[in-house]
PDB file of N, CA and C in Angstrom:
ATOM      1  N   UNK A   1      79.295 107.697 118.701  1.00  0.00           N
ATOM      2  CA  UNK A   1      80.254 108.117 119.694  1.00  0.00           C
ATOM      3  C   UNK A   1      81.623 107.583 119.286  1.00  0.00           C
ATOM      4  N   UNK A   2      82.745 108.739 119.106  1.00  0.00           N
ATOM      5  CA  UNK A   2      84.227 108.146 118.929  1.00  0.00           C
ATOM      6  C   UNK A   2      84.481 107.256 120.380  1.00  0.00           C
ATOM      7  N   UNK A   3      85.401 106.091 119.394  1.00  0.00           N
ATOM      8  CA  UNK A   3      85.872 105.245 121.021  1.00  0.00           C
ATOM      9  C   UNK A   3      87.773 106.065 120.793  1.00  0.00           C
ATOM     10  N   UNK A   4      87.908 107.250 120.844  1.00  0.00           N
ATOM     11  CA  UNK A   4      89.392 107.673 120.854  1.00  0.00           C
ATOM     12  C   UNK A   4      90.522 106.750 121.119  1.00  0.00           C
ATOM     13  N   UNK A   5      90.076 106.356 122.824  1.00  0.00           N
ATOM     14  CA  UNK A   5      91.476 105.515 123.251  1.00  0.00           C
ATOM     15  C   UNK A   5      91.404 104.123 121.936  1.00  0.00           C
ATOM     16  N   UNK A   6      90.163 103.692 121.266  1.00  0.00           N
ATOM     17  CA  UNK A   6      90.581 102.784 120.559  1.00  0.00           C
ATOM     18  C   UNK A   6      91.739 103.009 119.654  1.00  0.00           C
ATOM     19  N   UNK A   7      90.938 104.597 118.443  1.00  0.00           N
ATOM     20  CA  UNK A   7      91.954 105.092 117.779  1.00  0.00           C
ATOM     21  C   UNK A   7      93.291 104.782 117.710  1.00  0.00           C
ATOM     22  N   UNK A   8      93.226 105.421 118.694  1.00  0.00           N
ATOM     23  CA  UNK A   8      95.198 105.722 119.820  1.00  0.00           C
ATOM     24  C   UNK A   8      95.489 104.539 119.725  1.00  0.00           C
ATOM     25  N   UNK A   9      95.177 103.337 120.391  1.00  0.00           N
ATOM     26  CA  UNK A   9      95.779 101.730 120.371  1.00  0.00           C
ATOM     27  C   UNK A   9      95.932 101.566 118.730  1.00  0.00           C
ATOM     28  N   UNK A  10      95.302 101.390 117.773  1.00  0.00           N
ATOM     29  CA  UNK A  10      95.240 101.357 116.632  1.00  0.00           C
ATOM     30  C   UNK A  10      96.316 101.736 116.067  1.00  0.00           C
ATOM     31  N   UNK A  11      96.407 102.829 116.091  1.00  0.00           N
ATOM     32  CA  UNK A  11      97.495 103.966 115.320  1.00  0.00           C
ATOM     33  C   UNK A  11      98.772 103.135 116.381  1.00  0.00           C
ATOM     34  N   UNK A  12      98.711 102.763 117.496  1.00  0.00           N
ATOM     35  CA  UNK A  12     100.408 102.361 118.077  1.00  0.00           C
ATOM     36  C   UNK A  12     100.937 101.268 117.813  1.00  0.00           C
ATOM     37  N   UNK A  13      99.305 100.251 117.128  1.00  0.00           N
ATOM     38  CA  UNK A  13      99.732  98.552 116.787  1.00  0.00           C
ATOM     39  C   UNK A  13     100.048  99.010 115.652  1.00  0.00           C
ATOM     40  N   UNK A  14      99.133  99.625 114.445  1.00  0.00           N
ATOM     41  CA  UNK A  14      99.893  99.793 113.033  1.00  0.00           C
ATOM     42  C   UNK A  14     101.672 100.632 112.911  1.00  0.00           C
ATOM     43  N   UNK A  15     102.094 101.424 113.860  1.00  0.00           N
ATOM     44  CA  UNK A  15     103.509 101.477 114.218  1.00  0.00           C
ATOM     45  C   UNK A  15     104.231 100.618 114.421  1.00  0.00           C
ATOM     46  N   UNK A  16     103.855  99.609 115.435  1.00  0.00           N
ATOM     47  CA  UNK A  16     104.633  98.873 115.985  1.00  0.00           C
ATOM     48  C   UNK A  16     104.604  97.724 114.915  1.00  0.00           C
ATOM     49  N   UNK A  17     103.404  97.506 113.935  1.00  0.00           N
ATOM     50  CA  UNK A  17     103.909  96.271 113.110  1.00  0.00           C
ATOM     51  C   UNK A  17     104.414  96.516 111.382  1.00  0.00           C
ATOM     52  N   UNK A  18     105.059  98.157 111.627  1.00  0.00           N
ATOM     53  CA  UNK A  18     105.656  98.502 110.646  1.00  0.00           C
ATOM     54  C   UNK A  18     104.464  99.368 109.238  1.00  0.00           C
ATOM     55  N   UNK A  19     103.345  99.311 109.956  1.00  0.00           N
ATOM     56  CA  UNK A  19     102.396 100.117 108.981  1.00  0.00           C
ATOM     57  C   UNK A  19     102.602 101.524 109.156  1.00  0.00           C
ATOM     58  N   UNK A  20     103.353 102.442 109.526  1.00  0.00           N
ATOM     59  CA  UNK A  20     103.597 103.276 110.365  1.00  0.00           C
ATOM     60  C   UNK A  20     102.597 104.893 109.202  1.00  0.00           C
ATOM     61  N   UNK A  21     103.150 104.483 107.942  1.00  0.00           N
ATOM     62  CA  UNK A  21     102.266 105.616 106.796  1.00  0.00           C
ATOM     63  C   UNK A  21     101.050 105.699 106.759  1.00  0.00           C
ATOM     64  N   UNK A  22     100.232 104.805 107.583  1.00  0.00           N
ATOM     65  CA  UNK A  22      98.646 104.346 108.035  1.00  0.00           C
ATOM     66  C   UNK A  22      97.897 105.442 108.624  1.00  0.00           C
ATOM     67  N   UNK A  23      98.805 105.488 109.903  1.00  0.00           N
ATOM     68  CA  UNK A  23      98.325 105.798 110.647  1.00  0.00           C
ATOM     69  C   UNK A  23      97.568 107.233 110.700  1.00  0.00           C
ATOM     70  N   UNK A  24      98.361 108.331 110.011  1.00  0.00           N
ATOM     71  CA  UNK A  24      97.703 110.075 110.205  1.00  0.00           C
ATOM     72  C   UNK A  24      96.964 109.808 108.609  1.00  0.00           C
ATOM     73  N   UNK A  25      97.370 109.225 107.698  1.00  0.00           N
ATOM     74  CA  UNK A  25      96.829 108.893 106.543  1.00  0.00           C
ATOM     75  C   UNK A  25      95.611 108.181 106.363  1.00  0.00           C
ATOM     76  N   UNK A  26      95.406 107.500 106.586  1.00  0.00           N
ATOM     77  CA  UNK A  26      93.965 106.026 106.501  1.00  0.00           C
ATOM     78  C   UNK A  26      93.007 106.381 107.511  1.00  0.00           C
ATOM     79  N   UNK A  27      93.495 106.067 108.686  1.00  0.00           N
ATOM     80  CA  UNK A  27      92.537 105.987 110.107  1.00  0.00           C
ATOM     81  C   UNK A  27      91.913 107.157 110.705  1.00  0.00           C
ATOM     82  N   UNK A  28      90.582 107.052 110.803  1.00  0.00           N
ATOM     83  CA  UNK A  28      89.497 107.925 110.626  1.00  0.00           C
ATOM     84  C   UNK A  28      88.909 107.558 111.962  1.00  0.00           C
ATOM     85  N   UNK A  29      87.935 106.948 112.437  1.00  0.00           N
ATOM     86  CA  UNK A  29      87.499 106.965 113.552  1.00  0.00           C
ATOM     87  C   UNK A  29      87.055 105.806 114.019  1.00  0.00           C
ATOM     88  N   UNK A  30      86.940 105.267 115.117  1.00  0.00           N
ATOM     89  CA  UNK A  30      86.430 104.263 115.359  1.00  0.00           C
ATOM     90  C   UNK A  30      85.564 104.346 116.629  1.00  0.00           C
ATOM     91  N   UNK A  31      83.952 103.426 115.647  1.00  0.00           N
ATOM     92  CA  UNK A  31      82.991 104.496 116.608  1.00  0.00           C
ATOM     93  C   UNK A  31      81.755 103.388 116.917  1.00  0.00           C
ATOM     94  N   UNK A  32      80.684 103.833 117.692  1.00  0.00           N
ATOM     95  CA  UNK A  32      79.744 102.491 117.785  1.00  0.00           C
ATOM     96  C   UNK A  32      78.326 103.284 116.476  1.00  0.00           C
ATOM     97  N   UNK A  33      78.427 102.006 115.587  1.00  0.00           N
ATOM     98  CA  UNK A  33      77.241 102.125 114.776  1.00  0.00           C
ATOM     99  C   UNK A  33      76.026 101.621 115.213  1.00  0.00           C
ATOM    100  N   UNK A  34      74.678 102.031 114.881  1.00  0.00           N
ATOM    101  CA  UNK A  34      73.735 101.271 114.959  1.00  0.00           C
ATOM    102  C   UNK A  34      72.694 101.165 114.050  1.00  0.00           C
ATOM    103  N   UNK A  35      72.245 100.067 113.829  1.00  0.00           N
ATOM    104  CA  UNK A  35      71.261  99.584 112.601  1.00  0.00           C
ATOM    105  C   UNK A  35      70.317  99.465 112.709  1.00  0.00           C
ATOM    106  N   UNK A  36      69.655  99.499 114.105  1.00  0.00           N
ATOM    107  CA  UNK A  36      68.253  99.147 114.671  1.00  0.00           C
ATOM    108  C   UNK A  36      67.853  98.026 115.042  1.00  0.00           C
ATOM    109  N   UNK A  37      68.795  97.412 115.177  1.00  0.00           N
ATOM    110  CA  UNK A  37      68.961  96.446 115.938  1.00  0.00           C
ATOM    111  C   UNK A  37      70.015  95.425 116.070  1.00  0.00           C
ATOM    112  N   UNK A  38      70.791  95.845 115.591  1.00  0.00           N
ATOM    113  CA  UNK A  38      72.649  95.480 116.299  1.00  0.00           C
ATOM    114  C   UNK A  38      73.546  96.905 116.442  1.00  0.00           C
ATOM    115  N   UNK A  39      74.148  96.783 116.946  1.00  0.00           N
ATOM    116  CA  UNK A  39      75.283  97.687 117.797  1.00  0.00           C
ATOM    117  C   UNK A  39      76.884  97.416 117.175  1.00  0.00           C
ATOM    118  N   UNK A  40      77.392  98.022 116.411  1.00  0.00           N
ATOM    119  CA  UNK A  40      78.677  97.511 115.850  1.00  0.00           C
ATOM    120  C   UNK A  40      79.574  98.804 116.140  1.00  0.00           C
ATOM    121  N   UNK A  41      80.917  98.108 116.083  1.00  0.00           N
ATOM    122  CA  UNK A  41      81.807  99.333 116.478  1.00  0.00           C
ATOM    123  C   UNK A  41      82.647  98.841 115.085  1.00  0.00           C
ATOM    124  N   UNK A  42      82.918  99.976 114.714  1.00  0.00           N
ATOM    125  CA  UNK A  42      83.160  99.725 113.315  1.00  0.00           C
ATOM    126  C   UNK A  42      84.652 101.053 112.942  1.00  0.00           C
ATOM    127  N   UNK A  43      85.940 100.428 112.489  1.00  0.00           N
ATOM    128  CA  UNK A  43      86.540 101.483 111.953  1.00  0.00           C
ATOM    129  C   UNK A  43      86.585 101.919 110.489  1.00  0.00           C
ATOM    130  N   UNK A  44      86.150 103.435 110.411  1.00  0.00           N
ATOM    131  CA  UNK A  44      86.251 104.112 109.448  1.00  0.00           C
ATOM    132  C   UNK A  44      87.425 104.526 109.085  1.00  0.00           C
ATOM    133  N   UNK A  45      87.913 104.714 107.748  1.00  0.00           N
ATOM    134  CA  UNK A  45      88.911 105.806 107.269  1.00  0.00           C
ATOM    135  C   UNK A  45      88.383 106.793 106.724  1.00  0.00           C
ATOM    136  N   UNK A  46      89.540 107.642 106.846  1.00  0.00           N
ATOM    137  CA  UNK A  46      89.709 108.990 106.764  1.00  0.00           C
ATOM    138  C   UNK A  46      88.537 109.046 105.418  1.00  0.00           C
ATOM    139  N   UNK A  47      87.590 110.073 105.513  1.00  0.00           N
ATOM    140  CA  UNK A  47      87.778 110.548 104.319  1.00  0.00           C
ATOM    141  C   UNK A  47      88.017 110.602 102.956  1.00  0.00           C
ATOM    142  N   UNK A  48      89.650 111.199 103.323  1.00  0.00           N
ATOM    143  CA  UNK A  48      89.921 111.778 102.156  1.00  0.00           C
ATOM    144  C   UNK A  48      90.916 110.564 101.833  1.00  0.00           C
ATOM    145  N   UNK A  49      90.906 109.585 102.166  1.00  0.00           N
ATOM    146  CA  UNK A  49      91.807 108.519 102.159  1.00  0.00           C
ATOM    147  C   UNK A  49      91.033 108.059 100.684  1.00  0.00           C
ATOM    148  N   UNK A  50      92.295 107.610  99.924  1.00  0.00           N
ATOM    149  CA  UNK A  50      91.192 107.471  98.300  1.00  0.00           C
ATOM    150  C   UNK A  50      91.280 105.785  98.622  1.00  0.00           C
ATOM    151  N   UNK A  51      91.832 104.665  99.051  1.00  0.00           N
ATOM    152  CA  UNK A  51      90.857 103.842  98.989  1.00  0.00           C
ATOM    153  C   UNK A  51      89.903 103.314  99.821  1.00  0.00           C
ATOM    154  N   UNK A  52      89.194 103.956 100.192  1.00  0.00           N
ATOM    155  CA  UNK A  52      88.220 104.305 101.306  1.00  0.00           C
ATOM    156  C   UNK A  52      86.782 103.665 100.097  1.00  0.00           C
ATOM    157  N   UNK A  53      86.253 102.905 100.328  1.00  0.00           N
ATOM    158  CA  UNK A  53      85.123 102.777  99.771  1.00  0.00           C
ATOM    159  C   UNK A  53      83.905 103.426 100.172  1.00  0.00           C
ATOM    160  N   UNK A  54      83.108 104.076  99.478  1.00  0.00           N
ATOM    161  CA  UNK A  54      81.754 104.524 100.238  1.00  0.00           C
ATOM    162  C   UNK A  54      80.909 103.091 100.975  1.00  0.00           C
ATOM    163  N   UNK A  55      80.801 104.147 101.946  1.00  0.00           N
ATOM    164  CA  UNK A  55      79.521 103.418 103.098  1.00  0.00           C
ATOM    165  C   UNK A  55      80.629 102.215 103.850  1.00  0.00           C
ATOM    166  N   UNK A  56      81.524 102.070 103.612  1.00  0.00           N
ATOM    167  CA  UNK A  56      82.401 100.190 103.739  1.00  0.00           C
ATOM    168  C   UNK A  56      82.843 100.658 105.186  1.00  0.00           C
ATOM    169  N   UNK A  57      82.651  99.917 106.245  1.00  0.00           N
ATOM    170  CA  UNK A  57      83.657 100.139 107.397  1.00  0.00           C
ATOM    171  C   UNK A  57      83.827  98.996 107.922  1.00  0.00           C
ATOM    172  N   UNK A  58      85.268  98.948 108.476  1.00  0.00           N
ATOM    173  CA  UNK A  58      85.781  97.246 108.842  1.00  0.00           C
ATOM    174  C   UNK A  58      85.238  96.967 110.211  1.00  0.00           C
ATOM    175  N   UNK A  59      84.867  96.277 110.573  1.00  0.00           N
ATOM    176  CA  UNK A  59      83.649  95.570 112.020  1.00  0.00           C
ATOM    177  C   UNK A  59      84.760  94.610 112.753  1.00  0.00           C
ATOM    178  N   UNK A  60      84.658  95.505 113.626  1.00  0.00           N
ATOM    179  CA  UNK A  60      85.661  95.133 115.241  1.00  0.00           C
ATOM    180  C   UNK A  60      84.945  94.505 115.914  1.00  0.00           C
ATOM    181  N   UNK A  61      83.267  94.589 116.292  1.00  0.00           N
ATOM    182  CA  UNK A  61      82.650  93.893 117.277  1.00  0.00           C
ATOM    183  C   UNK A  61      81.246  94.408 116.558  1.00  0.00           C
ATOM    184  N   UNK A  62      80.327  93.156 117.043  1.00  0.00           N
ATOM    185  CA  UNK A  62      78.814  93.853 117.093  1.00  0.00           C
ATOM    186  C   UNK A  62      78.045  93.208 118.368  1.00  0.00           C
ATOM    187  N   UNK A  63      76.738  92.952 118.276  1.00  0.00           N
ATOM    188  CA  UNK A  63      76.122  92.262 119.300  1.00  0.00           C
ATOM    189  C   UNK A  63      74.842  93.085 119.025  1.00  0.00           C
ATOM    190  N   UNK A  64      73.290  91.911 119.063  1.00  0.00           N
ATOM    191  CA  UNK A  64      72.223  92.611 118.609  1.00  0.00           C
ATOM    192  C   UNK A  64      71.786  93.343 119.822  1.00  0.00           C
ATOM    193  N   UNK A  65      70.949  93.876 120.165  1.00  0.00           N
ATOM    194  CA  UNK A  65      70.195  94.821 120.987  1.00  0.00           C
ATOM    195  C   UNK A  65      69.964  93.650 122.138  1.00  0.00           C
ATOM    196  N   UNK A  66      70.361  94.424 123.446  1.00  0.00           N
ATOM    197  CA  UNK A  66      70.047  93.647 124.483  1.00  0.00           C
ATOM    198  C   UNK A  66      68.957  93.808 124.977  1.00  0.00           C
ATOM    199  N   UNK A  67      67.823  93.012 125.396  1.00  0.00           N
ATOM    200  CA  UNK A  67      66.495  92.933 125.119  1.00  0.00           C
ATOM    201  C   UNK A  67      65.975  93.424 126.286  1.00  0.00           C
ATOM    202  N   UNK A  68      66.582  93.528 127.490  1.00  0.00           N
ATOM    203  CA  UNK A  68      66.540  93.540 129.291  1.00  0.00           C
ATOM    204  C   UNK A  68      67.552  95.071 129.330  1.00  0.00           C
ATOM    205  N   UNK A  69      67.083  96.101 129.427  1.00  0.00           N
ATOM    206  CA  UNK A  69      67.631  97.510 130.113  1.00  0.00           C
ATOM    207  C   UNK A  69      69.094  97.124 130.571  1.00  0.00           C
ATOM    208  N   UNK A  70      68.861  96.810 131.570  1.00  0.00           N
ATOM    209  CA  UNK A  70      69.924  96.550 132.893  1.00  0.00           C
ATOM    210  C   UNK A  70      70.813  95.676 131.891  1.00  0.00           C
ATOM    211  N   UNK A  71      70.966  94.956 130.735  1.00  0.00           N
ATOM    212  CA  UNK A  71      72.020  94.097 130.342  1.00  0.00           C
ATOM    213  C   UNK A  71      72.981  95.496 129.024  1.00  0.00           C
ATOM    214  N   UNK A  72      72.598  96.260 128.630  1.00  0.00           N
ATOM    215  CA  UNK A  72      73.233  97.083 128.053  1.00  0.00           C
ATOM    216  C   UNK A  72      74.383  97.837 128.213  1.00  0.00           C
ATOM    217  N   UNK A  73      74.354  97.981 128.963  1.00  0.00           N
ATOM    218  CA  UNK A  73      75.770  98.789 129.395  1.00  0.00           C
ATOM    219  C   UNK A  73      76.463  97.430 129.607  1.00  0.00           C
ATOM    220  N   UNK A  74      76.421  96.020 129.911  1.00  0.00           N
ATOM    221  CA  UNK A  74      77.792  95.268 129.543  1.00  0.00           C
ATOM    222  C   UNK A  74      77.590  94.762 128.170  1.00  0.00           C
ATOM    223  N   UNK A  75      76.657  95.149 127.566  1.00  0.00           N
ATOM    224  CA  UNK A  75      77.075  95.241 126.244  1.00  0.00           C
ATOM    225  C   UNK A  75      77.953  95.794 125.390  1.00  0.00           C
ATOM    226  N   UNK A  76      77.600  97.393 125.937  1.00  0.00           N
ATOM    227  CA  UNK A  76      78.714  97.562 125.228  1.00  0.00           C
ATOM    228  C   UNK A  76      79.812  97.986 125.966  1.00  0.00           C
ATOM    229  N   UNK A  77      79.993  97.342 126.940  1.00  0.00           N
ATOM    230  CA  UNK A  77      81.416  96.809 127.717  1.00  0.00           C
ATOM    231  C   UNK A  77      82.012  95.648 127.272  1.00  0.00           C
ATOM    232  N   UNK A  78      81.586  94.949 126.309  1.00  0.00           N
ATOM    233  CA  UNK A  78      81.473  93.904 125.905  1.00  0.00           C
ATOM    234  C   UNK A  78      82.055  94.293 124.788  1.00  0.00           C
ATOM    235  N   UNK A  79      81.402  94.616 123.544  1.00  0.00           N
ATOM    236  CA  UNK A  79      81.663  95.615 122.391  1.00  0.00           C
ATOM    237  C   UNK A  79      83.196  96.243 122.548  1.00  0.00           C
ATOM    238  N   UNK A  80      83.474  96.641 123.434  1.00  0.00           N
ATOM    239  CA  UNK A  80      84.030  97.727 123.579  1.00  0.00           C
ATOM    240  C   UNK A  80      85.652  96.862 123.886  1.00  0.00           C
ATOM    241  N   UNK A  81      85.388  95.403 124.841  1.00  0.00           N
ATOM    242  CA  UNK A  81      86.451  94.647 125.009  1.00  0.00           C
ATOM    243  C   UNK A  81      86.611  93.734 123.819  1.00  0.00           C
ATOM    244  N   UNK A  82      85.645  93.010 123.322  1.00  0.00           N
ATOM    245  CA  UNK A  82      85.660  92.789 121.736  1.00  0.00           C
ATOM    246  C   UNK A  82      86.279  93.400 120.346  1.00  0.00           C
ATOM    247  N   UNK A  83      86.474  94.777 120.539  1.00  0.00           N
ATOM    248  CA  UNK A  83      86.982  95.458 119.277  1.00  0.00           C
ATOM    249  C   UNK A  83      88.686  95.740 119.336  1.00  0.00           C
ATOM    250  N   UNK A  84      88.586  95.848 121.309  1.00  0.00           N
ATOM    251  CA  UNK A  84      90.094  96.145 121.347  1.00  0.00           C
ATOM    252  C   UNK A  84      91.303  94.845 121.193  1.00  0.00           C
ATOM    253  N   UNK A  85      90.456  93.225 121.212  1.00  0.00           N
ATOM    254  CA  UNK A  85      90.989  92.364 120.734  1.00  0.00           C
ATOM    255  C   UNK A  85      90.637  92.222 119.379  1.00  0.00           C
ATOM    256  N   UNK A  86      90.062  92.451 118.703  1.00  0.00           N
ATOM    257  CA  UNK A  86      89.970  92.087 117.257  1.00  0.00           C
ATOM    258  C   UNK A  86      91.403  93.421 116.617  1.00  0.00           C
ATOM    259  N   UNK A  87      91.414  94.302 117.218  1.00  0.00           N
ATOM    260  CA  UNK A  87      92.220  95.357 116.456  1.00  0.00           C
ATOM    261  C   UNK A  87      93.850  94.437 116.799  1.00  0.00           C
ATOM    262  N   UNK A  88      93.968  93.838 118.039  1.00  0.00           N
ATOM    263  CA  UNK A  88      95.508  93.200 118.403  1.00  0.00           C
ATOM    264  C   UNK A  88      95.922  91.935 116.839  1.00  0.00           C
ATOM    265  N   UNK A  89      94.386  91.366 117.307  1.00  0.00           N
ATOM    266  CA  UNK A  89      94.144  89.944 116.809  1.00  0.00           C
ATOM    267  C   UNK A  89      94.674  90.367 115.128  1.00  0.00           C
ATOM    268  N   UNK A  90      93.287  91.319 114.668  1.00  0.00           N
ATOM    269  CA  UNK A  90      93.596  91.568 113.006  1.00  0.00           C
ATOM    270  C   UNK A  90      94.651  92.786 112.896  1.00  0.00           C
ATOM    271  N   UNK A  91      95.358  93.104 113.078  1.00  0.00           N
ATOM    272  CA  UNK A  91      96.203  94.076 112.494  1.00  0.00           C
ATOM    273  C   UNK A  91      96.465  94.427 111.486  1.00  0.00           C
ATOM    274  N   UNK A  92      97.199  92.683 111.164  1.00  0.00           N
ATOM    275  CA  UNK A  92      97.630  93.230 109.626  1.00  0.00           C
ATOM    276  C   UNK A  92      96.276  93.126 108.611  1.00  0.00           C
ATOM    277  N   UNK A  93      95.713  92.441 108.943  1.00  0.00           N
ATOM    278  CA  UNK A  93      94.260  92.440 108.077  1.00  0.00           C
ATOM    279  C   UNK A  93      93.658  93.718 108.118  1.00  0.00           C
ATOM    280  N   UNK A  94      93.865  94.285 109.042  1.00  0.00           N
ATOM    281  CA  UNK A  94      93.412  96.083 108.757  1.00  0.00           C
ATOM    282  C   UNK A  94      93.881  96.824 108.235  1.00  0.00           C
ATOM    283  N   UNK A  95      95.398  96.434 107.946  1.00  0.00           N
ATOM    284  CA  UNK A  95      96.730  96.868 107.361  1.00  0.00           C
ATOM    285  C   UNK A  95      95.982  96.820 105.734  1.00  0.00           C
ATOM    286  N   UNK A  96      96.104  95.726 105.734  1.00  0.00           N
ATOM    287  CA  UNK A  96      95.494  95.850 103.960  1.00  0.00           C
ATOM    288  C   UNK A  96      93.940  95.856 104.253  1.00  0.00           C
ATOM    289  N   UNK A  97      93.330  96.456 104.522  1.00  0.00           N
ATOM    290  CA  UNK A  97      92.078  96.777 104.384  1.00  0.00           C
ATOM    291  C   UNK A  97      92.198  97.844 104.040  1.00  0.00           C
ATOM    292  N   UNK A  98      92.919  98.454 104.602  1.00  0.00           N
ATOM    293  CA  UNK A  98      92.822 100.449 104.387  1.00  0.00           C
ATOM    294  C   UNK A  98      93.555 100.429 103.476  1.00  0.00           C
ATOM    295  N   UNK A  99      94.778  99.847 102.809  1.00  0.00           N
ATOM    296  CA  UNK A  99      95.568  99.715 101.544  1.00  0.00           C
ATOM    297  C   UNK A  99      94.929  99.757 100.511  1.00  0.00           C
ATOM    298  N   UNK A 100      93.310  99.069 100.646  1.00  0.00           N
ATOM    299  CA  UNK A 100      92.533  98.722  99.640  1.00  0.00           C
ATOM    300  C   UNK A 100      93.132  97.157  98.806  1.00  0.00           C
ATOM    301  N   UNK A 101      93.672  96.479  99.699  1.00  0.00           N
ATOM    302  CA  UNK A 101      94.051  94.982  99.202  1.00  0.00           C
ATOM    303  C   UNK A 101      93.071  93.822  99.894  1.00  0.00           C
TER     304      UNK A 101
END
């Protein structure tokens, strides 16, 4: 599942901290992965973005499988408040991630 509004925040911090060529270029989606037993929200680039490594996506949040029904959904409410501080927190570290530095 795309988290969009993450996208959108993404693309307005890499503006605002001068990455601004990033943004329609690099940034691809940012979405919740799962492994079978952790939950990661993970941003992808584009594609066609050439330093895009296969399979590589940078990890905003994870958290393993919540074991109790009823605790899942603040999981990934959890997840979901987790990634949108790691994107404030790392910026520029995402900055050169997608640079391929």
């Amino acid at each position: 599942m795309a988290l969009r509004f993450l996208e959108r925040e993404l693309r307005r911090l890499l503006v605002d901290t001068g990455h601004q060529s990033l943004t329609d270029a690099a940034v691809g989606a940012i979405t919740f992965t799962d492994d079978g037993g952790t939950i990661y929200v993970h941003l992808l680039p584009k594609e066609s973005w050439p330093h895009r490594a296969q399979g590589r996506a940078y990890v905003l949040s994870w958290e393993d499988y919540a074991p109790d029904k009823s605790s899942r959904m603040h999981c990934y409410r959890w997840l979901v408040k987790e990634a949108r501080a790691s994107l404030r927190e790392n910026v520029d570290a995402i900055a050169r991630w997608l640079e391929g530095r």
